[in-house]
PDB file of N, CA and C in Angstrom:
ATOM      1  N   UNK A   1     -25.903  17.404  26.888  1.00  0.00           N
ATOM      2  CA  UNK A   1     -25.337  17.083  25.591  1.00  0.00           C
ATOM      3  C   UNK A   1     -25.166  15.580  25.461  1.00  0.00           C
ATOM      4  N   UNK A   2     -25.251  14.893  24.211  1.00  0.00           N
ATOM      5  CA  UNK A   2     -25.335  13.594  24.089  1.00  0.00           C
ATOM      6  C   UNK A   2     -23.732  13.292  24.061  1.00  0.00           C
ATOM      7  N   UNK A   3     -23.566  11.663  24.174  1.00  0.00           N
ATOM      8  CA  UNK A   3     -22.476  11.615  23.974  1.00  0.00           C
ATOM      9  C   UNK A   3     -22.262  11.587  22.637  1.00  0.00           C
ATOM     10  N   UNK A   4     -20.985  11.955  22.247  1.00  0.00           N
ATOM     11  CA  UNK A   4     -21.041  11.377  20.389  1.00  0.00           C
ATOM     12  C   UNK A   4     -20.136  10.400  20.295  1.00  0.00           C
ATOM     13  N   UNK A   5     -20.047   9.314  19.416  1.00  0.00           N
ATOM     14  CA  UNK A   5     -19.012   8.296  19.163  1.00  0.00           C
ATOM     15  C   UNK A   5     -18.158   8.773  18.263  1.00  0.00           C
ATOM     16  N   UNK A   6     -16.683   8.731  18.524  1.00  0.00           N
ATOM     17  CA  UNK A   6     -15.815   9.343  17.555  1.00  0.00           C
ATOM     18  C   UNK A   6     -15.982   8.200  15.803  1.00  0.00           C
ATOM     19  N   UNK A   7     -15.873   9.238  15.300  1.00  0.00           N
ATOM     20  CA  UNK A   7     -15.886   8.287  13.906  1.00  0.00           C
ATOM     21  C   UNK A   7     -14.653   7.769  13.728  1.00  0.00           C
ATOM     22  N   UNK A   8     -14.342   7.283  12.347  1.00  0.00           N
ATOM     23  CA  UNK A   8     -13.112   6.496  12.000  1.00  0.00           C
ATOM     24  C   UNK A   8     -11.746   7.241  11.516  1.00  0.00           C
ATOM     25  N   UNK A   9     -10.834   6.693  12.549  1.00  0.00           N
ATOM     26  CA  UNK A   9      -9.719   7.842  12.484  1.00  0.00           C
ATOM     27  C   UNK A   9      -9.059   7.638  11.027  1.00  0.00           C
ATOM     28  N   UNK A  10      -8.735   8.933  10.386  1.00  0.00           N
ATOM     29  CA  UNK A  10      -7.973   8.803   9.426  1.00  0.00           C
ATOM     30  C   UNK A  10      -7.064   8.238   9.091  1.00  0.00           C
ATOM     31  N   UNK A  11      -6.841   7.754   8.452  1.00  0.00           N
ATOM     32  CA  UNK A  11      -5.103   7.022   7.471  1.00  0.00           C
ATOM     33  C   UNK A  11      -4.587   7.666   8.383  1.00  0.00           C
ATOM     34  N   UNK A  12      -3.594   7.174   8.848  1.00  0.00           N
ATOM     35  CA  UNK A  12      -2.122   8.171   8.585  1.00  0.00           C
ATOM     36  C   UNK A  12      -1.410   7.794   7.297  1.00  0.00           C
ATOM     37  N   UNK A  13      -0.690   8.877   6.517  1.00  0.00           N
ATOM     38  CA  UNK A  13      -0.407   8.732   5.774  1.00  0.00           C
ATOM     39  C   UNK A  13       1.157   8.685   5.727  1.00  0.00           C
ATOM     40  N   UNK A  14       1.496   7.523   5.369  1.00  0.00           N
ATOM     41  CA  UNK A  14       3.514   7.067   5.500  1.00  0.00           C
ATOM     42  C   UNK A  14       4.403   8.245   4.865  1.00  0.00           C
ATOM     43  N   UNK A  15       5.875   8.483   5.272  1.00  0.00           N
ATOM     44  CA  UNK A  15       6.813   9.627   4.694  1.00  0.00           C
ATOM     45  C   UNK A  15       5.980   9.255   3.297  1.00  0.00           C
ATOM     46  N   UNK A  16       6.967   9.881   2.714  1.00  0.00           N
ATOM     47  CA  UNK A  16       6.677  10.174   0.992  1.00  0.00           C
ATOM     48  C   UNK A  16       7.836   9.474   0.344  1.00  0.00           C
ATOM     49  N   UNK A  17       7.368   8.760  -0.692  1.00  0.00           N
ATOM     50  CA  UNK A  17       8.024   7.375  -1.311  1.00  0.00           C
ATOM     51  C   UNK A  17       9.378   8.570  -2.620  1.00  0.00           C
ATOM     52  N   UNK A  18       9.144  10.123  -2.736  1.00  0.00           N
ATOM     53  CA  UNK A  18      10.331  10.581  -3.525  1.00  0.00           C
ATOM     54  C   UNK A  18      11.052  10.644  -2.826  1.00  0.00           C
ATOM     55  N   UNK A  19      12.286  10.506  -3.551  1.00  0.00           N
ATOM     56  CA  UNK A  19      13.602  10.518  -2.736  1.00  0.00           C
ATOM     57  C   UNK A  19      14.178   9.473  -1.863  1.00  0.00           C
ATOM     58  N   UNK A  20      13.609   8.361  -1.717  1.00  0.00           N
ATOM     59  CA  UNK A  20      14.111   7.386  -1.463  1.00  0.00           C
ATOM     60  C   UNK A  20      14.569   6.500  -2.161  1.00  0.00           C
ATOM     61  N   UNK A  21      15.144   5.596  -1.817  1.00  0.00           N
ATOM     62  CA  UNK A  21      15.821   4.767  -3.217  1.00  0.00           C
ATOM     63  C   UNK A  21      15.127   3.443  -3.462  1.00  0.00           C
ATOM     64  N   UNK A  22      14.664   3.060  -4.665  1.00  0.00           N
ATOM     65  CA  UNK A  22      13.517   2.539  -5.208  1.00  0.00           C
ATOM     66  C   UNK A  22      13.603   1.337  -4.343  1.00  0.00           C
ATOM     67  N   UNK A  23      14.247   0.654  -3.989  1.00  0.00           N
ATOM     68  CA  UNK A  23      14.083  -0.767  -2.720  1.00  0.00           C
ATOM     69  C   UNK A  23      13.382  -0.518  -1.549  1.00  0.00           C
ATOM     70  N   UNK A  24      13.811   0.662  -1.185  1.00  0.00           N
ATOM     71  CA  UNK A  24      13.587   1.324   0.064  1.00  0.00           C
ATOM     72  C   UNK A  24      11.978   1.772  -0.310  1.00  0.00           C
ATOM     73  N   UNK A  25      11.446   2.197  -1.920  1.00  0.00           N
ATOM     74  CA  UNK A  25      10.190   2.282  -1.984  1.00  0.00           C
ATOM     75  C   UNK A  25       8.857   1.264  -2.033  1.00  0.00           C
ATOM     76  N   UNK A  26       9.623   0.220  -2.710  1.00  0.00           N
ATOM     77  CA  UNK A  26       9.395  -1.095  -2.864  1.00  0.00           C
ATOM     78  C   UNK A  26       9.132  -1.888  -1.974  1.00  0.00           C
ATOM     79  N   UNK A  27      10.194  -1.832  -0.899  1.00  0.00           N
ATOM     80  CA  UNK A  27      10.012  -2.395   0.896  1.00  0.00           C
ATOM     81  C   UNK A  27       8.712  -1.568   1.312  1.00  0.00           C
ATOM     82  N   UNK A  28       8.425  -0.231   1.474  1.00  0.00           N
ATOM     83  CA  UNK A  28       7.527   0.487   2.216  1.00  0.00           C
ATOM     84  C   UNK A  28       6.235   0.030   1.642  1.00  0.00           C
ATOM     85  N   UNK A  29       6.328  -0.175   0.299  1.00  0.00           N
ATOM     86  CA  UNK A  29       4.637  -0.951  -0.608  1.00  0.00           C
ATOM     87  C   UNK A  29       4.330  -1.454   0.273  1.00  0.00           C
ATOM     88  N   UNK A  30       5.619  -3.319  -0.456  1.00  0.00           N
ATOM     89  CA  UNK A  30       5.079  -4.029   0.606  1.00  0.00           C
ATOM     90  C   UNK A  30       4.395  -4.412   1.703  1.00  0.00           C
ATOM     91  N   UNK A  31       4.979  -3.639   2.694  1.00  0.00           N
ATOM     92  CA  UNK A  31       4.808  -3.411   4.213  1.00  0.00           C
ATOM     93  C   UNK A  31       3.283  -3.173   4.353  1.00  0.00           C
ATOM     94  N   UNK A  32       3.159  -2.121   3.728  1.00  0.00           N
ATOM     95  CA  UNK A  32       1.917  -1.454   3.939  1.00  0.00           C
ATOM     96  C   UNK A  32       0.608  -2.668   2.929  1.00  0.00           C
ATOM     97  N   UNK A  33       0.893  -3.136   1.955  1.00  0.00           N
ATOM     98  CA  UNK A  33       0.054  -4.287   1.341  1.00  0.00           C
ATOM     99  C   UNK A  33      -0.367  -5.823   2.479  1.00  0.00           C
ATOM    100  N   UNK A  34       1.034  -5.387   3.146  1.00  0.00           N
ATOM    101  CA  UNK A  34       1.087  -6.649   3.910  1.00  0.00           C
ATOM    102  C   UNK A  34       0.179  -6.765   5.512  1.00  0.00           C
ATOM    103  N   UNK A  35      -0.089  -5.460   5.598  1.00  0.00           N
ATOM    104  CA  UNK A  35      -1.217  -4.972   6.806  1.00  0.00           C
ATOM    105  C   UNK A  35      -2.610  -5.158   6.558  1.00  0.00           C
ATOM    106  N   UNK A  36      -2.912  -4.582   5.371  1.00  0.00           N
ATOM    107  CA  UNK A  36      -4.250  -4.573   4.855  1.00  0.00           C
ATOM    108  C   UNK A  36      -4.292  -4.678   3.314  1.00  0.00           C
ATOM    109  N   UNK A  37      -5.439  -4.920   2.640  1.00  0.00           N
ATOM    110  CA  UNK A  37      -5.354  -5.216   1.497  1.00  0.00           C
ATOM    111  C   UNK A  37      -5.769  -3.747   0.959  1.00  0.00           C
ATOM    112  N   UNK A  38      -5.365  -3.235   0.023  1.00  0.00           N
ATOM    113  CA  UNK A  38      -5.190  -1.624  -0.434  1.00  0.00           C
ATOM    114  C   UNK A  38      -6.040  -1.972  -2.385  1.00  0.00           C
ATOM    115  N   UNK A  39      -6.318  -1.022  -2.562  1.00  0.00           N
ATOM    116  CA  UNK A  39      -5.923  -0.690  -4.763  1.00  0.00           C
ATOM    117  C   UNK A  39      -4.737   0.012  -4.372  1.00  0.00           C
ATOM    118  N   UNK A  40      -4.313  -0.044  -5.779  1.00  0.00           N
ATOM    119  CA  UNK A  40      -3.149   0.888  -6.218  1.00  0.00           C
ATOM    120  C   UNK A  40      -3.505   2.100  -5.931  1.00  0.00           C
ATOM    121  N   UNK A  41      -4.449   2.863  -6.122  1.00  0.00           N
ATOM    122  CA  UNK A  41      -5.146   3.982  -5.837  1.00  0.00           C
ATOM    123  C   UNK A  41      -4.595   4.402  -4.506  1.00  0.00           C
ATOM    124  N   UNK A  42      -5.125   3.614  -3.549  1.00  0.00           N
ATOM    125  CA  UNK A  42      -5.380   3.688  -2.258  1.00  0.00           C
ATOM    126  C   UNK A  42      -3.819   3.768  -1.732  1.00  0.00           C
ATOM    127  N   UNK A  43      -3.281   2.830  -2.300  1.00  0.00           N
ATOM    128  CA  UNK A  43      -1.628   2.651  -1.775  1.00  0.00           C
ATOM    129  C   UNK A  43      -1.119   3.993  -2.147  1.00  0.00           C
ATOM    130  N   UNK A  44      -1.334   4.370  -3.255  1.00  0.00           N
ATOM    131  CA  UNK A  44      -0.579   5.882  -3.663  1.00  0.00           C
ATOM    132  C   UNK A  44      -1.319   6.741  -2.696  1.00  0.00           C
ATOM    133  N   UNK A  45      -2.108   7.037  -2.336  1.00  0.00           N
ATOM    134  CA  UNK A  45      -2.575   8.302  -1.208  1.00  0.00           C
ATOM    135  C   UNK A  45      -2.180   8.265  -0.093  1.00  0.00           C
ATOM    136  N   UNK A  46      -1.829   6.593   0.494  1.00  0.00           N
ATOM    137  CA  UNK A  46      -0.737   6.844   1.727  1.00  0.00           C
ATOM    138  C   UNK A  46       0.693   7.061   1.879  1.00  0.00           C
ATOM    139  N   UNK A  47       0.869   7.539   0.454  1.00  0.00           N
ATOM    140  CA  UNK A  47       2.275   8.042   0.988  1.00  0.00           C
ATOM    141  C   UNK A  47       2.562   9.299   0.406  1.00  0.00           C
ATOM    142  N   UNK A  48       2.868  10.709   0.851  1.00  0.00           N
ATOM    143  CA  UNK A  48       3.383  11.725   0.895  1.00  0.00           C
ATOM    144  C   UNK A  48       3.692  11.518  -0.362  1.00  0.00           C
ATOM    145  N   UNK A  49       3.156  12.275  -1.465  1.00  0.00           N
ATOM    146  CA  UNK A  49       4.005  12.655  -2.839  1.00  0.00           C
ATOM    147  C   UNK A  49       3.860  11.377  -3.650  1.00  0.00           C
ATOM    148  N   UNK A  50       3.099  10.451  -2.995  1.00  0.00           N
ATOM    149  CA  UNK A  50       2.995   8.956  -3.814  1.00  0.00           C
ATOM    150  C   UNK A  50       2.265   8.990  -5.478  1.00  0.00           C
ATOM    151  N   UNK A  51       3.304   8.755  -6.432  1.00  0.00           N
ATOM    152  CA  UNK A  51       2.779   8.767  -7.977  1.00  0.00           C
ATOM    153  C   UNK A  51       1.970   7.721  -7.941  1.00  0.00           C
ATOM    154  N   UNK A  52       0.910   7.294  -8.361  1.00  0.00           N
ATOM    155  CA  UNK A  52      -0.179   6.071  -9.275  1.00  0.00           C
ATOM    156  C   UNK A  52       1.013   5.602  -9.831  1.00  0.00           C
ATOM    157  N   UNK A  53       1.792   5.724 -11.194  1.00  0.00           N
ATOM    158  CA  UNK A  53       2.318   4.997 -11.773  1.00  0.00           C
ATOM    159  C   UNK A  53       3.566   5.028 -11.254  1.00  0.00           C
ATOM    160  N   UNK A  54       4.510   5.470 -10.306  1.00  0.00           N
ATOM    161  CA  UNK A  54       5.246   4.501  -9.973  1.00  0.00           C
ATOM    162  C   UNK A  54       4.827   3.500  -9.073  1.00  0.00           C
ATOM    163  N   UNK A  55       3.792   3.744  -7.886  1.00  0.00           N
ATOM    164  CA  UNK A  55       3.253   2.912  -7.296  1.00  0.00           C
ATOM    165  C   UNK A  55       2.729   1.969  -7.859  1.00  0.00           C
ATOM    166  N   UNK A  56       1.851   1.801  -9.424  1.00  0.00           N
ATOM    167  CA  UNK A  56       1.571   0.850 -10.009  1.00  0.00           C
ATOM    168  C   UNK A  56       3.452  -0.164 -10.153  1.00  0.00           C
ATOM    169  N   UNK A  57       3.894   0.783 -10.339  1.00  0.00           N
ATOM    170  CA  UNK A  57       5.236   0.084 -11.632  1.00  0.00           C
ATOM    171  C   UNK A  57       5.391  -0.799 -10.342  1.00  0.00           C
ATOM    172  N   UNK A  58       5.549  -0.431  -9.024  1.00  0.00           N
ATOM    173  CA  UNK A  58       6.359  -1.130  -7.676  1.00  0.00           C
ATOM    174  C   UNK A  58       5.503  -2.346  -7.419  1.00  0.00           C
ATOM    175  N   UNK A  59       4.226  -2.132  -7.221  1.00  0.00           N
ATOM    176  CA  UNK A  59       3.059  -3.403  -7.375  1.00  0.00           C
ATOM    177  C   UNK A  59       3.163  -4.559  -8.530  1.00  0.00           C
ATOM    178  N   UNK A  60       3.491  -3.903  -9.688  1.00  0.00           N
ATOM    179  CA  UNK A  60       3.556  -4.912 -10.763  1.00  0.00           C
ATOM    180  C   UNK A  60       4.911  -5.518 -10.239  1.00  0.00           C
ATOM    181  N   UNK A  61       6.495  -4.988 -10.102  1.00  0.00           N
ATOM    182  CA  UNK A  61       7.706  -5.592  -9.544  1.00  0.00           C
ATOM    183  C   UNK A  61       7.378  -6.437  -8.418  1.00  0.00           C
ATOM    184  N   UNK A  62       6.527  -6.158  -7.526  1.00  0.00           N
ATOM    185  CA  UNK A  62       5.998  -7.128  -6.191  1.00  0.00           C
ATOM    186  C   UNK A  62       5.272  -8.575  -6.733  1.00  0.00           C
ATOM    187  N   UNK A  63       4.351  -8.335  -7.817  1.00  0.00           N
ATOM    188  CA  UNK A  63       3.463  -9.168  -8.156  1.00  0.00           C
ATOM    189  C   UNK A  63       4.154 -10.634  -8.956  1.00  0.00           C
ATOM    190  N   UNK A  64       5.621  -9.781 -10.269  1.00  0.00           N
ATOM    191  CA  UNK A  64       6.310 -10.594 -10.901  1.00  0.00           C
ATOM    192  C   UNK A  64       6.892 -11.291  -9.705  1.00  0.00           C
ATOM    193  N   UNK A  65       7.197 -10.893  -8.334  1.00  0.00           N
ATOM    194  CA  UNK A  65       8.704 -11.856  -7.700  1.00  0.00           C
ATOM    195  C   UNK A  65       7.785 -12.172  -6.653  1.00  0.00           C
ATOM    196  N   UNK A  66       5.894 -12.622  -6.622  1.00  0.00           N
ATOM    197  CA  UNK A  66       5.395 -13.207  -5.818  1.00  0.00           C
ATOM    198  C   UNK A  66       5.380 -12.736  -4.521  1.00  0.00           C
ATOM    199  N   UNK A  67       5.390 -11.512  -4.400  1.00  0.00           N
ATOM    200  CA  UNK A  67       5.530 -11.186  -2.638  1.00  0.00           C
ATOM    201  C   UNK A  67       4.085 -10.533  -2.336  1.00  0.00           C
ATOM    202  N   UNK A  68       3.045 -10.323  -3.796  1.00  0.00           N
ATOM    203  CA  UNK A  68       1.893  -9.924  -3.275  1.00  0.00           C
ATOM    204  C   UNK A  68       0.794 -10.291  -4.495  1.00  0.00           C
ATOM    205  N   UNK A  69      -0.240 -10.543  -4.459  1.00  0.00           N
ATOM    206  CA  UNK A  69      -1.270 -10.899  -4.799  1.00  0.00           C
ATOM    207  C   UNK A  69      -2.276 -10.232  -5.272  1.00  0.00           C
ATOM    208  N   UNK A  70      -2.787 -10.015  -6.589  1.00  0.00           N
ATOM    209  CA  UNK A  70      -3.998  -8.932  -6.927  1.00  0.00           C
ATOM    210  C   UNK A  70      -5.712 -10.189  -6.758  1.00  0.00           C
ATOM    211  N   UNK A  71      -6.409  -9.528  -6.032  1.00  0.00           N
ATOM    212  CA  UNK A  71      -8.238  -9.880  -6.231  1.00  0.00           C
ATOM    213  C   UNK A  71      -8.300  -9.844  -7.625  1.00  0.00           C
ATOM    214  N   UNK A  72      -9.817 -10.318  -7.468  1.00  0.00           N
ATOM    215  CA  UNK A  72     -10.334 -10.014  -8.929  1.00  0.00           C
ATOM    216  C   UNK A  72     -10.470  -8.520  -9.008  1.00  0.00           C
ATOM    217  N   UNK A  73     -10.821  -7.983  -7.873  1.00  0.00           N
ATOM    218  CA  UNK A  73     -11.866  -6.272  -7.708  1.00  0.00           C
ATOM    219  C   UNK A  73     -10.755  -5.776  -7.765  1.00  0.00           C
ATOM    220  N   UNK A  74      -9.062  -6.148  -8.232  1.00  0.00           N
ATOM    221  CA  UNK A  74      -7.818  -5.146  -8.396  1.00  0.00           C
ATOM    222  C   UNK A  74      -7.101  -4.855  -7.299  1.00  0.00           C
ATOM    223  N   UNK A  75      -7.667  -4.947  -5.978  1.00  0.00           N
ATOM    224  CA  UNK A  75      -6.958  -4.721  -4.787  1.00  0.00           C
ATOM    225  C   UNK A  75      -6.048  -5.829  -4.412  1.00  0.00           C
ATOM    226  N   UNK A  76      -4.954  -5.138  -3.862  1.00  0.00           N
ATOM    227  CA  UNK A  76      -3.500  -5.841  -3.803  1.00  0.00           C
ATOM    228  C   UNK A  76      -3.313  -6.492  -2.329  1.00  0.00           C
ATOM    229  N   UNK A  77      -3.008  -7.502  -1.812  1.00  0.00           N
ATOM    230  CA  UNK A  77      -2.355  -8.130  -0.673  1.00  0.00           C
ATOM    231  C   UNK A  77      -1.213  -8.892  -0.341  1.00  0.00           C
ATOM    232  N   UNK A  78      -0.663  -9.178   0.483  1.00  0.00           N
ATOM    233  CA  UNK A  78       0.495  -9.790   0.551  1.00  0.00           C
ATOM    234  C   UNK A  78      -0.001 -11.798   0.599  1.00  0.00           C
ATOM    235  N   UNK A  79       0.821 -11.630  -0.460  1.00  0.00           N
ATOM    236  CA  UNK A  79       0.932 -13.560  -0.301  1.00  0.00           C
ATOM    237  C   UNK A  79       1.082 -14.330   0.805  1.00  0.00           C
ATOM    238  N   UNK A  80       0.479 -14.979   1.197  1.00  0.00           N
ATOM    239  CA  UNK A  80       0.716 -15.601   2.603  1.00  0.00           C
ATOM    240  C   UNK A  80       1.834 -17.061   1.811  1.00  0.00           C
ATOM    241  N   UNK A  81       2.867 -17.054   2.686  1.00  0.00           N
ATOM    242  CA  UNK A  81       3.813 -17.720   2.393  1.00  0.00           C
ATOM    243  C   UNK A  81       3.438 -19.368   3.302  1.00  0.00           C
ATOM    244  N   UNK A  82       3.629 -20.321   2.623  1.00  0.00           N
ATOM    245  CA  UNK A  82       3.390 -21.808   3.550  1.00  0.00           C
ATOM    246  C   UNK A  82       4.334 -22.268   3.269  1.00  0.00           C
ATOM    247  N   UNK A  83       5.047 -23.432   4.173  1.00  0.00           N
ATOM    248  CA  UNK A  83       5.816 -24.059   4.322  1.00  0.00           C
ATOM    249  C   UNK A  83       5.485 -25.709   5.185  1.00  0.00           C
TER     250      UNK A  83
END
């Protein structure tokens, strides 16, 4: 038998952003924008129960207070901060 190369491990996908309290949802965006660069799309499928539009609404709140950055192609990242 040949060997096979494992393919690419799935997402894990983070708790689920209901029921937490919207800072606490807001922090978890972040976090996760701040690893890799995501769409809104993409950000809502990693989390358990994750809405598009509140996940949009939390991205747009990130974007107004500068803590993350949209491409042209829509995908979101975290601002690299200089000093």
């Amino acid at each position: 038998m040949g060997s096979r190369k494992p393919g690419p491990q799935p997402r894990q996908r983070q708790s689920g952003l209901p029921g937490q309290p919207t800072f606490s949802q807001i922090g978890a965006i972040k976090r996760l924008v701040g690893s890799e660069v995501l769409s809104p799309d993409e950000v809502a499928r990693r989390f358990t129960g994750g809405r598009l539009d509140i996940v949009r609404r939390h991205l747009d709140i990130l974007l107004v207070m500068g803590e993350v950055q949209q491409n042209p192609d829509g995908a979101i990242k975290a601002r690299r901060r200089t000093m």
